[in-house]
PDB file of N, CA and C in Angstrom:
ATOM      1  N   UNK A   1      19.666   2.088 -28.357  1.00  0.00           N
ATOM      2  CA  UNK A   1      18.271   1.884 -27.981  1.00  0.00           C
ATOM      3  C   UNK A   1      17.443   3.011 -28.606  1.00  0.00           C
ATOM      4  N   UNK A   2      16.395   2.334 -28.823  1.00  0.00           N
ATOM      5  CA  UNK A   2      15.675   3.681 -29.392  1.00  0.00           C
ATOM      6  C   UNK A   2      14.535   4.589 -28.764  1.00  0.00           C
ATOM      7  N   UNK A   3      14.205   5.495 -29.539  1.00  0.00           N
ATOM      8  CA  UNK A   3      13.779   6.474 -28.766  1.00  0.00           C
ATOM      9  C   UNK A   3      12.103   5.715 -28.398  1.00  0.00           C
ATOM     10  N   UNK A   4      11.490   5.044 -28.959  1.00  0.00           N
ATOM     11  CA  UNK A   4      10.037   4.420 -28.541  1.00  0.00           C
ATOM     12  C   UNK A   4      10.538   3.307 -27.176  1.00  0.00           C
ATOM     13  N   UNK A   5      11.628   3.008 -27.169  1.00  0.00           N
ATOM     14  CA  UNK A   5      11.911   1.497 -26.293  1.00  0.00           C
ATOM     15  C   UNK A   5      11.991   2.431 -24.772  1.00  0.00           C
ATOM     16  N   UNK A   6      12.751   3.400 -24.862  1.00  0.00           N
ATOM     17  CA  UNK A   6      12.443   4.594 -23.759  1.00  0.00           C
ATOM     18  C   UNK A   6      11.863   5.045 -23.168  1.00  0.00           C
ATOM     19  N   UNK A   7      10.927   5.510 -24.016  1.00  0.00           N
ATOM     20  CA  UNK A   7       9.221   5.692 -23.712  1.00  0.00           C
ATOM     21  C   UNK A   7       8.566   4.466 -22.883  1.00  0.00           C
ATOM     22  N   UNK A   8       8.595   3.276 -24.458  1.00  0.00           N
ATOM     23  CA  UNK A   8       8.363   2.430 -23.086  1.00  0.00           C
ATOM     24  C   UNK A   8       8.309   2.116 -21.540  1.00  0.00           C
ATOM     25  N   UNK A   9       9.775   1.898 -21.633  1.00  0.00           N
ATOM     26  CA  UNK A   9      10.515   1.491 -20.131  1.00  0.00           C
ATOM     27  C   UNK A   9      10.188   2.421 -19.152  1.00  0.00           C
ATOM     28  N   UNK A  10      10.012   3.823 -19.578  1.00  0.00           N
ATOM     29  CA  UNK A  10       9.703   4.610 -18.459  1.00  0.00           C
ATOM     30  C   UNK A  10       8.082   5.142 -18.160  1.00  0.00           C
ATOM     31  N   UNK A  11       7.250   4.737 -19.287  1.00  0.00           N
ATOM     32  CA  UNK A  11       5.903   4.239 -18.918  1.00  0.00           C
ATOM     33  C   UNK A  11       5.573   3.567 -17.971  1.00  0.00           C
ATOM     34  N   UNK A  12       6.693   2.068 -18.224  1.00  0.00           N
ATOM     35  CA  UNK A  12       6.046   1.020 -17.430  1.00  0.00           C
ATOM     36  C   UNK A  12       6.762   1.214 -16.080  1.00  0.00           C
ATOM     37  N   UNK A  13       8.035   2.084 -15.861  1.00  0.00           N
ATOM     38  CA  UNK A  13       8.596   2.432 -14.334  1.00  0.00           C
ATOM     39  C   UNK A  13       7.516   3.138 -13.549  1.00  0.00           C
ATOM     40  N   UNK A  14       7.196   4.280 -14.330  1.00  0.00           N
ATOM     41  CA  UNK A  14       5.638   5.119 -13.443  1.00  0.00           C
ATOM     42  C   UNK A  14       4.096   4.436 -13.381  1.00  0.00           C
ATOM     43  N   UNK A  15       3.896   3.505 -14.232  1.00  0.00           N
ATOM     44  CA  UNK A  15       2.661   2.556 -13.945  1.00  0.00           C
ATOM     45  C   UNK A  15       3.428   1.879 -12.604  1.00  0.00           C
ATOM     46  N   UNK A  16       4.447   0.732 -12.515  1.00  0.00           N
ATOM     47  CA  UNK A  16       4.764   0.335 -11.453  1.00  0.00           C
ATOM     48  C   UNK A  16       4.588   0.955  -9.906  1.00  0.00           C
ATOM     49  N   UNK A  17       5.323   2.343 -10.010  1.00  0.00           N
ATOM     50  CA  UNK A  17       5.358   3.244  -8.983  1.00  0.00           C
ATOM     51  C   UNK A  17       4.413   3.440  -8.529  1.00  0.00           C
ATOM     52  N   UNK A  18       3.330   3.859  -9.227  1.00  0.00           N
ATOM     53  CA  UNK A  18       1.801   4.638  -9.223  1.00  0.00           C
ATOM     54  C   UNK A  18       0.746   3.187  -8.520  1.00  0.00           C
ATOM     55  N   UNK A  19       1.301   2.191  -9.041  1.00  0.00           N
ATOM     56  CA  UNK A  19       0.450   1.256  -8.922  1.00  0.00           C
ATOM     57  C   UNK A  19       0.970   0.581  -7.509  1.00  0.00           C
ATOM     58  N   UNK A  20       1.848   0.320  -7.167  1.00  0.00           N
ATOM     59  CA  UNK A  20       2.582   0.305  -5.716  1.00  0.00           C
ATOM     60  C   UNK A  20       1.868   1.031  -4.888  1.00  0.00           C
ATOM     61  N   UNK A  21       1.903   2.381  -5.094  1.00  0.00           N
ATOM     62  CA  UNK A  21       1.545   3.080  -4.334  1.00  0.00           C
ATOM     63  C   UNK A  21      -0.119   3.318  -3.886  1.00  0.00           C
ATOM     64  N   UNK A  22      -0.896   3.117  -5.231  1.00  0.00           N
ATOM     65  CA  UNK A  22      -2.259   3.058  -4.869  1.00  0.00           C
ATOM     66  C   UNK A  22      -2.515   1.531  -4.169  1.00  0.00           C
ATOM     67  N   UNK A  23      -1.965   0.303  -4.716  1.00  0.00           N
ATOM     68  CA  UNK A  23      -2.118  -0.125  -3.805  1.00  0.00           C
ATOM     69  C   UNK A  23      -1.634  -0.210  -2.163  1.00  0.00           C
ATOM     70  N   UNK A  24      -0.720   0.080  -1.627  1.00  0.00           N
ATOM     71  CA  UNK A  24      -0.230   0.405  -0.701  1.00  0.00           C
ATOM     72  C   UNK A  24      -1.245   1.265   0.288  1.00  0.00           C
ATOM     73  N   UNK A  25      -1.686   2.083  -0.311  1.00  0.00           N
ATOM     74  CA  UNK A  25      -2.715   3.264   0.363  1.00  0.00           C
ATOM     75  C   UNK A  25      -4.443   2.391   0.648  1.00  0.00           C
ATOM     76  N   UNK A  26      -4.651   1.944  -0.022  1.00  0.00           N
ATOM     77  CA  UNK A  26      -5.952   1.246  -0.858  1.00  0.00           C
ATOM     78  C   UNK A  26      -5.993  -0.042   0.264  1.00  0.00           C
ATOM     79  N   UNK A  27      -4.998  -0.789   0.487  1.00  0.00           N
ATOM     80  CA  UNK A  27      -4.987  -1.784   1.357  1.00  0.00           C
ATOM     81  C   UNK A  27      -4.926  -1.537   2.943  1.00  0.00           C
ATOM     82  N   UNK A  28      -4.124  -0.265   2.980  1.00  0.00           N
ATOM     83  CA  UNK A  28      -4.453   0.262   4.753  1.00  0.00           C
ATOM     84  C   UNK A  28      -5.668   0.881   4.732  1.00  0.00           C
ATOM     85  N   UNK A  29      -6.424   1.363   4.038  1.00  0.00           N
ATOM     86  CA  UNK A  29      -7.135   2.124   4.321  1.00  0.00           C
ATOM     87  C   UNK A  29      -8.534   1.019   4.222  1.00  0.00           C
ATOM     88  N   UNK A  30      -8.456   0.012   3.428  1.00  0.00           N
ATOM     89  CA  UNK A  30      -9.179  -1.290   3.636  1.00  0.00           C
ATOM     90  C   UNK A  30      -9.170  -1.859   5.359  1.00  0.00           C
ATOM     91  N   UNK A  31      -8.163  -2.003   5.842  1.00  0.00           N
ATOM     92  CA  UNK A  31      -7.687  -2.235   6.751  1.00  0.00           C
ATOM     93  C   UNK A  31      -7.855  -1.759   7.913  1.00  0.00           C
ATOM     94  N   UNK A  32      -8.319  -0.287   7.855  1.00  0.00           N
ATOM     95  CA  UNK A  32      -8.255   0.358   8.857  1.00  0.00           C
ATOM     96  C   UNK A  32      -9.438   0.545   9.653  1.00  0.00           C
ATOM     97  N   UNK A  33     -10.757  -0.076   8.483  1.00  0.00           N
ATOM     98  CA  UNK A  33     -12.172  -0.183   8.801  1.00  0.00           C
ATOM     99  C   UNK A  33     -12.092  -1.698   9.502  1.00  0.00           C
ATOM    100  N   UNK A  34     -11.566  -2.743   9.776  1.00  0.00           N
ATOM    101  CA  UNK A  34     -11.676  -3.600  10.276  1.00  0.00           C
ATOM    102  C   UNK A  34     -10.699  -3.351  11.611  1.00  0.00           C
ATOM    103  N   UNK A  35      -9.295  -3.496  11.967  1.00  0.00           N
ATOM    104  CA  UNK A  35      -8.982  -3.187  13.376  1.00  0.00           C
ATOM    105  C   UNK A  35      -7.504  -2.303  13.603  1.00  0.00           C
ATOM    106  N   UNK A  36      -7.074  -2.347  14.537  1.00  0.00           N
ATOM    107  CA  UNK A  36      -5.248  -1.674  14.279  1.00  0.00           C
ATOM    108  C   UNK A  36      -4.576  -2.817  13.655  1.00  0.00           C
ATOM    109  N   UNK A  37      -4.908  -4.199  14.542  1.00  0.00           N
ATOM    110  CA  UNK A  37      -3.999  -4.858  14.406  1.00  0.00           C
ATOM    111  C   UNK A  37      -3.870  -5.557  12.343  1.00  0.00           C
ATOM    112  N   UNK A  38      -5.348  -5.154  11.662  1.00  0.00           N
ATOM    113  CA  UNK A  38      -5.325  -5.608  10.607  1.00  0.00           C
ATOM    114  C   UNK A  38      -4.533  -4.498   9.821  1.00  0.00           C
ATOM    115  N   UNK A  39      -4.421  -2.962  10.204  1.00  0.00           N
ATOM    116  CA  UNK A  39      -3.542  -2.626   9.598  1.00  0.00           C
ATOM    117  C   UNK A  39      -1.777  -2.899  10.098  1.00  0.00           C
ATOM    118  N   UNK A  40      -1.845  -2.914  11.275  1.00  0.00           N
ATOM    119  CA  UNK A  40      -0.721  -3.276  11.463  1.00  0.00           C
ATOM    120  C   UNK A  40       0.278  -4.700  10.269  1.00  0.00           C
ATOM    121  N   UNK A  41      -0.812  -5.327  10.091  1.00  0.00           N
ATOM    122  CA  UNK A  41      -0.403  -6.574   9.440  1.00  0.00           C
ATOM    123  C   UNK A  41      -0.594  -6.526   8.044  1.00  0.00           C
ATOM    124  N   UNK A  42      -1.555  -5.574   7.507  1.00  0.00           N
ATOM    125  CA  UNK A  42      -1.531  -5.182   5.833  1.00  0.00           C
ATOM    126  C   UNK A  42      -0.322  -4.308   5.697  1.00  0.00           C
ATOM    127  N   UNK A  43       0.153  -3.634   6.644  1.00  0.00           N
ATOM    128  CA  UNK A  43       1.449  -2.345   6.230  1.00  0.00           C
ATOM    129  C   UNK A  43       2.639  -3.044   6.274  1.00  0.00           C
ATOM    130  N   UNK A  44       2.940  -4.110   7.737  1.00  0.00           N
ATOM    131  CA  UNK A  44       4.210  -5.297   7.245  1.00  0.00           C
ATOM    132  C   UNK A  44       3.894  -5.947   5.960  1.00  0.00           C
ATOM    133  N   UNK A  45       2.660  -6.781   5.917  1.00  0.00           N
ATOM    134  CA  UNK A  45       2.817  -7.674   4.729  1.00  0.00           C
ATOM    135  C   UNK A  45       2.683  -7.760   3.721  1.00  0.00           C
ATOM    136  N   UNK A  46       2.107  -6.328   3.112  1.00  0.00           N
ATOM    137  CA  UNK A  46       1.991  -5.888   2.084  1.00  0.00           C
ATOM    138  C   UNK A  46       3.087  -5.451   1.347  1.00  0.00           C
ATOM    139  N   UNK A  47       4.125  -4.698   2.222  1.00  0.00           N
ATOM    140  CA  UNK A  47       5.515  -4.143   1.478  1.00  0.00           C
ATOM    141  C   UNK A  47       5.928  -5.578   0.991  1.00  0.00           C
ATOM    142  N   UNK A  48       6.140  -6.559   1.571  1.00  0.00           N
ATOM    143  CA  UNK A  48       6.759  -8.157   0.804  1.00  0.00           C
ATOM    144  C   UNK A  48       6.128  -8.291  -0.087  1.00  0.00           C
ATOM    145  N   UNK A  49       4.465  -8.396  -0.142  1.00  0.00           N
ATOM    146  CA  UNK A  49       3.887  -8.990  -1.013  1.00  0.00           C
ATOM    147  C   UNK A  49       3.681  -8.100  -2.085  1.00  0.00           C
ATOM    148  N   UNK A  50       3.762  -6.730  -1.856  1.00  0.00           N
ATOM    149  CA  UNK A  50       4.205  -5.772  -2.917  1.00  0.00           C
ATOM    150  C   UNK A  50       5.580  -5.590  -3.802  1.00  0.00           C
ATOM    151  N   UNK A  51       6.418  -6.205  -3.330  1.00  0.00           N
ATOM    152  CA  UNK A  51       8.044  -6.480  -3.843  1.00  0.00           C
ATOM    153  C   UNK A  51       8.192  -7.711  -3.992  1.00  0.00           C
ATOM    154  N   UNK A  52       7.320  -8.672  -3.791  1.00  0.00           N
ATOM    155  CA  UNK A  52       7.100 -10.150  -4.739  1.00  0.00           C
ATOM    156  C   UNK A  52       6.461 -10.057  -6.254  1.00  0.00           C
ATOM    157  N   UNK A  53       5.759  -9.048  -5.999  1.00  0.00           N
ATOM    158  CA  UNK A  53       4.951  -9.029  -7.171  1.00  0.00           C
ATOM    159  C   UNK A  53       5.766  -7.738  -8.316  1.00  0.00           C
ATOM    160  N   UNK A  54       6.297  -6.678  -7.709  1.00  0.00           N
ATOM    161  CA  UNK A  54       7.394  -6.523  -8.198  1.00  0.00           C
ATOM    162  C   UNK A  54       8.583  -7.126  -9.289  1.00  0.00           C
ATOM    163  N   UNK A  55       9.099  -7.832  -8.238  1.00  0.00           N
ATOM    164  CA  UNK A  55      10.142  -9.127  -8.852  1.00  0.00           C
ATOM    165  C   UNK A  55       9.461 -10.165 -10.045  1.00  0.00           C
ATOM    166  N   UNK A  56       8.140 -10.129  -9.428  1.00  0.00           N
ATOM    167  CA  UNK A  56       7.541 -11.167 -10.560  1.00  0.00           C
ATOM    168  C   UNK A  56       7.341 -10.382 -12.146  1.00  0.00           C
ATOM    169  N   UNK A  57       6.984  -9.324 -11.517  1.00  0.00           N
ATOM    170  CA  UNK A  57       6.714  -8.220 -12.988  1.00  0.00           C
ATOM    171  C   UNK A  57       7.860  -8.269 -13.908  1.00  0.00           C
ATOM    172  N   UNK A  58       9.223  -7.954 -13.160  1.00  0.00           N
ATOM    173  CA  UNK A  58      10.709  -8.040 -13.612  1.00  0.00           C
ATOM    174  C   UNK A  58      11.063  -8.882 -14.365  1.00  0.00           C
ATOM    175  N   UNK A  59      10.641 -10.244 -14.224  1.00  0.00           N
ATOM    176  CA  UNK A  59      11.027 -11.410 -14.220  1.00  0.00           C
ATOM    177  C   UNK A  59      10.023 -10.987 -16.207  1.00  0.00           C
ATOM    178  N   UNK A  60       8.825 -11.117 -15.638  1.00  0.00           N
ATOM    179  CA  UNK A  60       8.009 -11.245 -17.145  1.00  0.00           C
ATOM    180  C   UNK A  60       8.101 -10.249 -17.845  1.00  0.00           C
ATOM    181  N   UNK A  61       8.749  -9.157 -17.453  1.00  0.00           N
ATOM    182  CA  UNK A  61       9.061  -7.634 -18.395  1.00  0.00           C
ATOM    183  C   UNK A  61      10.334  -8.537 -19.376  1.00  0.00           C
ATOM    184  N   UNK A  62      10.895  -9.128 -18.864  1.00  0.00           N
ATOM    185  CA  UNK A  62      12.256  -9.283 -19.348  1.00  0.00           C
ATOM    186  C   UNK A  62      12.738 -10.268 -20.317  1.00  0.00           C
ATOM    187  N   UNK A  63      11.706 -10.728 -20.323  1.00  0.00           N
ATOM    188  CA  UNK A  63      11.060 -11.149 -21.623  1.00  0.00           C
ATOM    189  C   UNK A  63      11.150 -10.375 -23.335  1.00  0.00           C
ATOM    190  N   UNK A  64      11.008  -9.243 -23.143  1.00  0.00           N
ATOM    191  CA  UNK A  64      10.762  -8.206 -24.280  1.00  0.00           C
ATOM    192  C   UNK A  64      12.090  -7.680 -24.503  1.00  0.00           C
ATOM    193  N   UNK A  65      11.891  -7.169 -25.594  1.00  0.00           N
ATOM    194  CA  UNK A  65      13.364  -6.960 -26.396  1.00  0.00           C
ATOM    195  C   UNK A  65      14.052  -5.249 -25.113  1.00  0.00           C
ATOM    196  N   UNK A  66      12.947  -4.636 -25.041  1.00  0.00           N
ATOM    197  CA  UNK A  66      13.538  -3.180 -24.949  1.00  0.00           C
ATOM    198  C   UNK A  66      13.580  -2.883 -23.342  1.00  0.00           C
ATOM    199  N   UNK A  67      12.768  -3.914 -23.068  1.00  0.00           N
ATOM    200  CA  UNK A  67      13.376  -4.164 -20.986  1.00  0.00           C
ATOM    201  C   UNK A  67      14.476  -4.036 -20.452  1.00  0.00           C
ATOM    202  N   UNK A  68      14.918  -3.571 -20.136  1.00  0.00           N
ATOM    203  CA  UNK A  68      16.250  -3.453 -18.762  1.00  0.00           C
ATOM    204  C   UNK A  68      15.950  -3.438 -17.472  1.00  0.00           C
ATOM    205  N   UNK A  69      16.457  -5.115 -16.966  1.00  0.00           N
ATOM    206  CA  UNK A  69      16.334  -5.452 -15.453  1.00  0.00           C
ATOM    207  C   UNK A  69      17.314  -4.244 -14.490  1.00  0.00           C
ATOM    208  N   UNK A  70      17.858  -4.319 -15.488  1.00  0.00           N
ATOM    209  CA  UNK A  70      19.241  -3.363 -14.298  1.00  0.00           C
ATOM    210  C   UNK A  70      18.599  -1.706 -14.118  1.00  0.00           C
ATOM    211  N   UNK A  71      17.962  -1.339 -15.590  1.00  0.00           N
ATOM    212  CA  UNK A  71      17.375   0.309 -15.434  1.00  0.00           C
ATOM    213  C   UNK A  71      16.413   0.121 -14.578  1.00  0.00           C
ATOM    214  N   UNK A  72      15.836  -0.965 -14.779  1.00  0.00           N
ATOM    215  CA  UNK A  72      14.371  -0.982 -13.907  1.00  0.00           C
ATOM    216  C   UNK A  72      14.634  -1.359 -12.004  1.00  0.00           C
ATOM    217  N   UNK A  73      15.772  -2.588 -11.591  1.00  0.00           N
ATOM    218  CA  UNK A  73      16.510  -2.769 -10.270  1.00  0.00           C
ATOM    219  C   UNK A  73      16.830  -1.234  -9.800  1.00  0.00           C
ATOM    220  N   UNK A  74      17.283  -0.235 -10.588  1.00  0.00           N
ATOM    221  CA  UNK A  74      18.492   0.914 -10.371  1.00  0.00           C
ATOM    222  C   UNK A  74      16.706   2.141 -10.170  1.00  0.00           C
ATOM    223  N   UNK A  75      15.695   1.690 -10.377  1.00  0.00           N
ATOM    224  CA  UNK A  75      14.924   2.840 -10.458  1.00  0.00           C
ATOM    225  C   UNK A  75      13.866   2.095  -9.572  1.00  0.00           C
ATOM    226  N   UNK A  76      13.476   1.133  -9.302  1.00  0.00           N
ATOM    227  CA  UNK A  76      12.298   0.677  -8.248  1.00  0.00           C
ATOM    228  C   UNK A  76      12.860   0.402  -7.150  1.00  0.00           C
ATOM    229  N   UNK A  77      13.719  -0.365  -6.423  1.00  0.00           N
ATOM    230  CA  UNK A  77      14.980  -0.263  -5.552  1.00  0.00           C
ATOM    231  C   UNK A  77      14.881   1.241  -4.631  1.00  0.00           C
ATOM    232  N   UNK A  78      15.640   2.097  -5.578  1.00  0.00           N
ATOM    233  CA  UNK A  78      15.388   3.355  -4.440  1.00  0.00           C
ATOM    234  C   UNK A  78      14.113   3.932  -4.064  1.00  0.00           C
ATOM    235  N   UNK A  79      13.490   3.995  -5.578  1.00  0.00           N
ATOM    236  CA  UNK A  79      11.829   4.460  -4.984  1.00  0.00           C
ATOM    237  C   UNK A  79      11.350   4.016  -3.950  1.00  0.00           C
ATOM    238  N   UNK A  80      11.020   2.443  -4.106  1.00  0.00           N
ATOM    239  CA  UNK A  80      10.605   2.060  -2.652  1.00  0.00           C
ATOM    240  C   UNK A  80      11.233   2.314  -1.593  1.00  0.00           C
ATOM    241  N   UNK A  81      12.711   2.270  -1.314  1.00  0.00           N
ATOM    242  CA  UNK A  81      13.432   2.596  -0.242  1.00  0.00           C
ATOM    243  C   UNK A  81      12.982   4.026   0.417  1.00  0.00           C
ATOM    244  N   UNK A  82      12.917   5.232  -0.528  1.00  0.00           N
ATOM    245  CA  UNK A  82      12.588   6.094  -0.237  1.00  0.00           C
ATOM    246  C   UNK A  82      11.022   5.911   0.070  1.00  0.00           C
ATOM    247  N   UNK A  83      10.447   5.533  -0.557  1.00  0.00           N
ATOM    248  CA  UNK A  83       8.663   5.507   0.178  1.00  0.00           C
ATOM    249  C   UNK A  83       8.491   5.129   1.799  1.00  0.00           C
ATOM    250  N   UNK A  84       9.517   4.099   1.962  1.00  0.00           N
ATOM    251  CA  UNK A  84       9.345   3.591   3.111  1.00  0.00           C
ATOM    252  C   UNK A  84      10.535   4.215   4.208  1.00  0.00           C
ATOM    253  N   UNK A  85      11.304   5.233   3.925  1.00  0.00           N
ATOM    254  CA  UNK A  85      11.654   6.335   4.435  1.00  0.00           C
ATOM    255  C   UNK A  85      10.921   6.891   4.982  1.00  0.00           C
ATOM    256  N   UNK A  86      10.021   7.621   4.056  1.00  0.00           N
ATOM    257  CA  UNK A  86       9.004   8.900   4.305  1.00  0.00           C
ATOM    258  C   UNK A  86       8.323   8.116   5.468  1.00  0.00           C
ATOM    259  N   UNK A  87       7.653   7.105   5.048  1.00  0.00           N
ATOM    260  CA  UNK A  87       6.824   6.257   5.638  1.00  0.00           C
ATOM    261  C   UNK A  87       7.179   6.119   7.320  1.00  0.00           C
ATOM    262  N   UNK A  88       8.249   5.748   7.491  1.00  0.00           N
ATOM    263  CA  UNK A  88       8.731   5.541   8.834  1.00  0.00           C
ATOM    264  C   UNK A  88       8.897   6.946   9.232  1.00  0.00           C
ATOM    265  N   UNK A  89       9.291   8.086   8.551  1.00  0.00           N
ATOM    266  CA  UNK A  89       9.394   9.089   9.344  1.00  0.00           C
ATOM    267  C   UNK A  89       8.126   9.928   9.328  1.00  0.00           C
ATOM    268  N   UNK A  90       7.144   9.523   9.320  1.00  0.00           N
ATOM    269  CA  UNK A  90       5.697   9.922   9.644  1.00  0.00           C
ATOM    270  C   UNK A  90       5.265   9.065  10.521  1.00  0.00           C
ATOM    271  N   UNK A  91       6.162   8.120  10.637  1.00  0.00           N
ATOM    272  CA  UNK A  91       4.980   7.206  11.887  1.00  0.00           C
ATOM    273  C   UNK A  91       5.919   7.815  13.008  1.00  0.00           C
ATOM    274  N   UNK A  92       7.041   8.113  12.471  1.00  0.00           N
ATOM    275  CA  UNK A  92       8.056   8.854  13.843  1.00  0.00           C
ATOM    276  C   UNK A  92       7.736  10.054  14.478  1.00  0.00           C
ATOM    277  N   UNK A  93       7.449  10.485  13.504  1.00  0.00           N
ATOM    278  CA  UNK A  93       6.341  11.955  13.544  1.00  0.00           C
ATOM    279  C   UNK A  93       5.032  11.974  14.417  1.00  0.00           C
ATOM    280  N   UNK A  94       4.292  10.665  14.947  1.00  0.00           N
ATOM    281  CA  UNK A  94       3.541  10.349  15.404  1.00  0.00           C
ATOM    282  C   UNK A  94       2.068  10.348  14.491  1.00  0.00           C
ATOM    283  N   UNK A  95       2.282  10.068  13.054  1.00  0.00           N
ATOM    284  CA  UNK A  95       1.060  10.005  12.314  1.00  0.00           C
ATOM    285  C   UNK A  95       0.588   8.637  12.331  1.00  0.00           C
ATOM    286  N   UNK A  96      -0.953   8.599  12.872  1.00  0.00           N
ATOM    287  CA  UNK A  96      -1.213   7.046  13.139  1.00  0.00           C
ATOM    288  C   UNK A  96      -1.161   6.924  14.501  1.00  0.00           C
ATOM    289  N   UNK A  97      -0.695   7.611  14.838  1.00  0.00           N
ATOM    290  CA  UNK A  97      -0.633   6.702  16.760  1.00  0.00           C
ATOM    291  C   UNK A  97      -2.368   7.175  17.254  1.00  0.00           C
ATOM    292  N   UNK A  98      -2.743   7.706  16.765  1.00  0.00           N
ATOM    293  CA  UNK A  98      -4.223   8.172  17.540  1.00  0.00           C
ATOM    294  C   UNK A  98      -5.320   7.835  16.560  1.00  0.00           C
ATOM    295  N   UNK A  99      -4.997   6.511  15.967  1.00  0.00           N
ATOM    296  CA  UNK A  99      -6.370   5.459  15.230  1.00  0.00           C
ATOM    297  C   UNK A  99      -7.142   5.437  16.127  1.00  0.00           C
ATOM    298  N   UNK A 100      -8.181   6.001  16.017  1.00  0.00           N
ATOM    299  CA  UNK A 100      -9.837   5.776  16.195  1.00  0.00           C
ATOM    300  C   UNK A 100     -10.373   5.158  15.406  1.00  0.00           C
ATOM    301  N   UNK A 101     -11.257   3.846  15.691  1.00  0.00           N
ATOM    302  CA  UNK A 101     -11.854   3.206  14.941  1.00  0.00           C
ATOM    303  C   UNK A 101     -13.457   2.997  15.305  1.00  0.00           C
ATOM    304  N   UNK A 102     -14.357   4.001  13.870  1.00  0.00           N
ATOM    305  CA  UNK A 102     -15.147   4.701  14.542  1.00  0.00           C
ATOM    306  C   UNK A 102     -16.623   3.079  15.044  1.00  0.00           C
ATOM    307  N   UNK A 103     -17.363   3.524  16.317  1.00  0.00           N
ATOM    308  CA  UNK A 103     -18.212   2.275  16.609  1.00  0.00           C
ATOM    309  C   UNK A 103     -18.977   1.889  15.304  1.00  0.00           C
ATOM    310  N   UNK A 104     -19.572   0.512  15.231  1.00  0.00           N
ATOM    311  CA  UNK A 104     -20.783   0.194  14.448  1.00  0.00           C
ATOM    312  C   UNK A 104     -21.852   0.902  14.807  1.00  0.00           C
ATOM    313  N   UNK A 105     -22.535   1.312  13.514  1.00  0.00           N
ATOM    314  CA  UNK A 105     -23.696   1.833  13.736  1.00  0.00           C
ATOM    315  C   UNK A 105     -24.957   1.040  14.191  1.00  0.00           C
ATOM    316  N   UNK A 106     -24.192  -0.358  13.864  1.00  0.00           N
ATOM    317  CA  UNK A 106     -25.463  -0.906  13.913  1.00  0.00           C
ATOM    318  C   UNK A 106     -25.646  -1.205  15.659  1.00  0.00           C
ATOM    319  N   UNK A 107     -24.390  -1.631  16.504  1.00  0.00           N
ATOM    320  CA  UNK A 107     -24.087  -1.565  17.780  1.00  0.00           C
ATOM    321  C   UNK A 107     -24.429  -0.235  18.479  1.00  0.00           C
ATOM    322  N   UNK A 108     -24.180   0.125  17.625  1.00  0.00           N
ATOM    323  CA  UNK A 108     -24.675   1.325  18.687  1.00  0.00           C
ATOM    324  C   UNK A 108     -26.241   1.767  19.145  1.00  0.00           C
ATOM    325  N   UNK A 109     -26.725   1.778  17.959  1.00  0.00           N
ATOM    326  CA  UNK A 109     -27.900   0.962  17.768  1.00  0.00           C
ATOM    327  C   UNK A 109     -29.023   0.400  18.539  1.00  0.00           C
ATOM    328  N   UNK A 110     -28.502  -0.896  18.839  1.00  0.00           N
ATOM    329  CA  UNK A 110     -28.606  -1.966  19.638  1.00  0.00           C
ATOM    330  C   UNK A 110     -28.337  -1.322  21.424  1.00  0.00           C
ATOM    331  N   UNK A 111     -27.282  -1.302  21.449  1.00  0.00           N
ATOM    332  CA  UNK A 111     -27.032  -0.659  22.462  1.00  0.00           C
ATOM    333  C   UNK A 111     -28.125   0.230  23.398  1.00  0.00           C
ATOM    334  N   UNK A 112     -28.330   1.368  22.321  1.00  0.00           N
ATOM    335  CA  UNK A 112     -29.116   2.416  22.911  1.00  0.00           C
ATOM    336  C   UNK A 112     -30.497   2.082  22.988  1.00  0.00           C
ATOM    337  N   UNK A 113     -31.236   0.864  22.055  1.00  0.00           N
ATOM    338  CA  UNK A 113     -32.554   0.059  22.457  1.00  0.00           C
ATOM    339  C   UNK A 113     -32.334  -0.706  23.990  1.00  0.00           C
ATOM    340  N   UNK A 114     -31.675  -1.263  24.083  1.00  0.00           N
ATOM    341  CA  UNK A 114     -31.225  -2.049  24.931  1.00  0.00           C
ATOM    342  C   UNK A 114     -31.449  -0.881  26.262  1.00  0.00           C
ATOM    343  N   UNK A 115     -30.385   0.457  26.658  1.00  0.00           N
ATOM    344  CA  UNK A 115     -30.603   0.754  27.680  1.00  0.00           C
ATOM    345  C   UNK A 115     -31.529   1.308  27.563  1.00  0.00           C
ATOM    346  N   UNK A 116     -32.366   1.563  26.351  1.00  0.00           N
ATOM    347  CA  UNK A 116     -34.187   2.237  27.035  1.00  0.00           C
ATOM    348  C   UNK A 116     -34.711   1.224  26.827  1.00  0.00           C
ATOM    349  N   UNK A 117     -34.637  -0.264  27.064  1.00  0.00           N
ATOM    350  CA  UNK A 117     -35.756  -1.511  27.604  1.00  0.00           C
ATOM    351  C   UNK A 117     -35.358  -1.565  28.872  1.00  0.00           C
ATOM    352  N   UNK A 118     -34.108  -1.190  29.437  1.00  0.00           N
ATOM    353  CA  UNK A 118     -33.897  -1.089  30.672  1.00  0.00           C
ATOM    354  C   UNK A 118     -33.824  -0.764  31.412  1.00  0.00           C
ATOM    355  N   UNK A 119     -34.051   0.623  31.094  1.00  0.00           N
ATOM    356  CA  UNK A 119     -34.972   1.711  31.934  1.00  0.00           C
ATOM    357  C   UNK A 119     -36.427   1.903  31.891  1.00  0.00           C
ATOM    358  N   UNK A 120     -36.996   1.004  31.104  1.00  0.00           N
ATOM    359  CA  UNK A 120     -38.439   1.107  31.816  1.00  0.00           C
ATOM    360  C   UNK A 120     -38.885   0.496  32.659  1.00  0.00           C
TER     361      UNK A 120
END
């Protein structure tokens, strides 16, 4: 194999990684402005739908002459395993258990017109 096909392959392992990961972050944090339970359900369903799209990448990398399913299985495989290591042992850690989700401004707002029409 040669030395550019290398380069390659391990370009496109750290775009993968990098790109996993921003999205991963990017989607809870989307998430976290709407309720718990929407992050609760972007952080399960995102790891699948992040390792579907994965597999799908695999599938169309492999296509090209200088791809290796097996270098690429043997190097995204543990990464993620390990992400979602860390991951669980920060929520074990208790990071996340004290989501505050801050009020609408616009409710609040409202609110505070509301109890001074009702105190006059």
């Amino acid at each position: 194999m040669s030395e550019e096909a290398v380069r390659y392959r391990w370009w496109v392992l750290c775009l993968v990684v990098l790109a996993n990961f921003a999205a991963h972050g990017l989607s809870v944090a989307w998430a976290s402005k709407i309720s718990i339970g929407a992050v609760n359900a972007v952080a399960l369903g995102g790891v699948i739908l992040r390792l579907g799209i994965i597999i799908g990448l695999m599938f169309a990398l492999n296509t090209l002459a200088w791809f290796s399913p097996v270098a690429f299985g043997l190097a995204v495989v543990p990464g993620t395993l390990a992400l979602l290591a860390y991951e669980a042992k920060l929520v074990a850690g208790g990071l996340g258990g004290v989501l505050e989700i801050p009020a609408d401004p616009a409710a609040v707002l409202a609110a505070e017109q509301l109890a001074a029409k009702e105190a006059v």
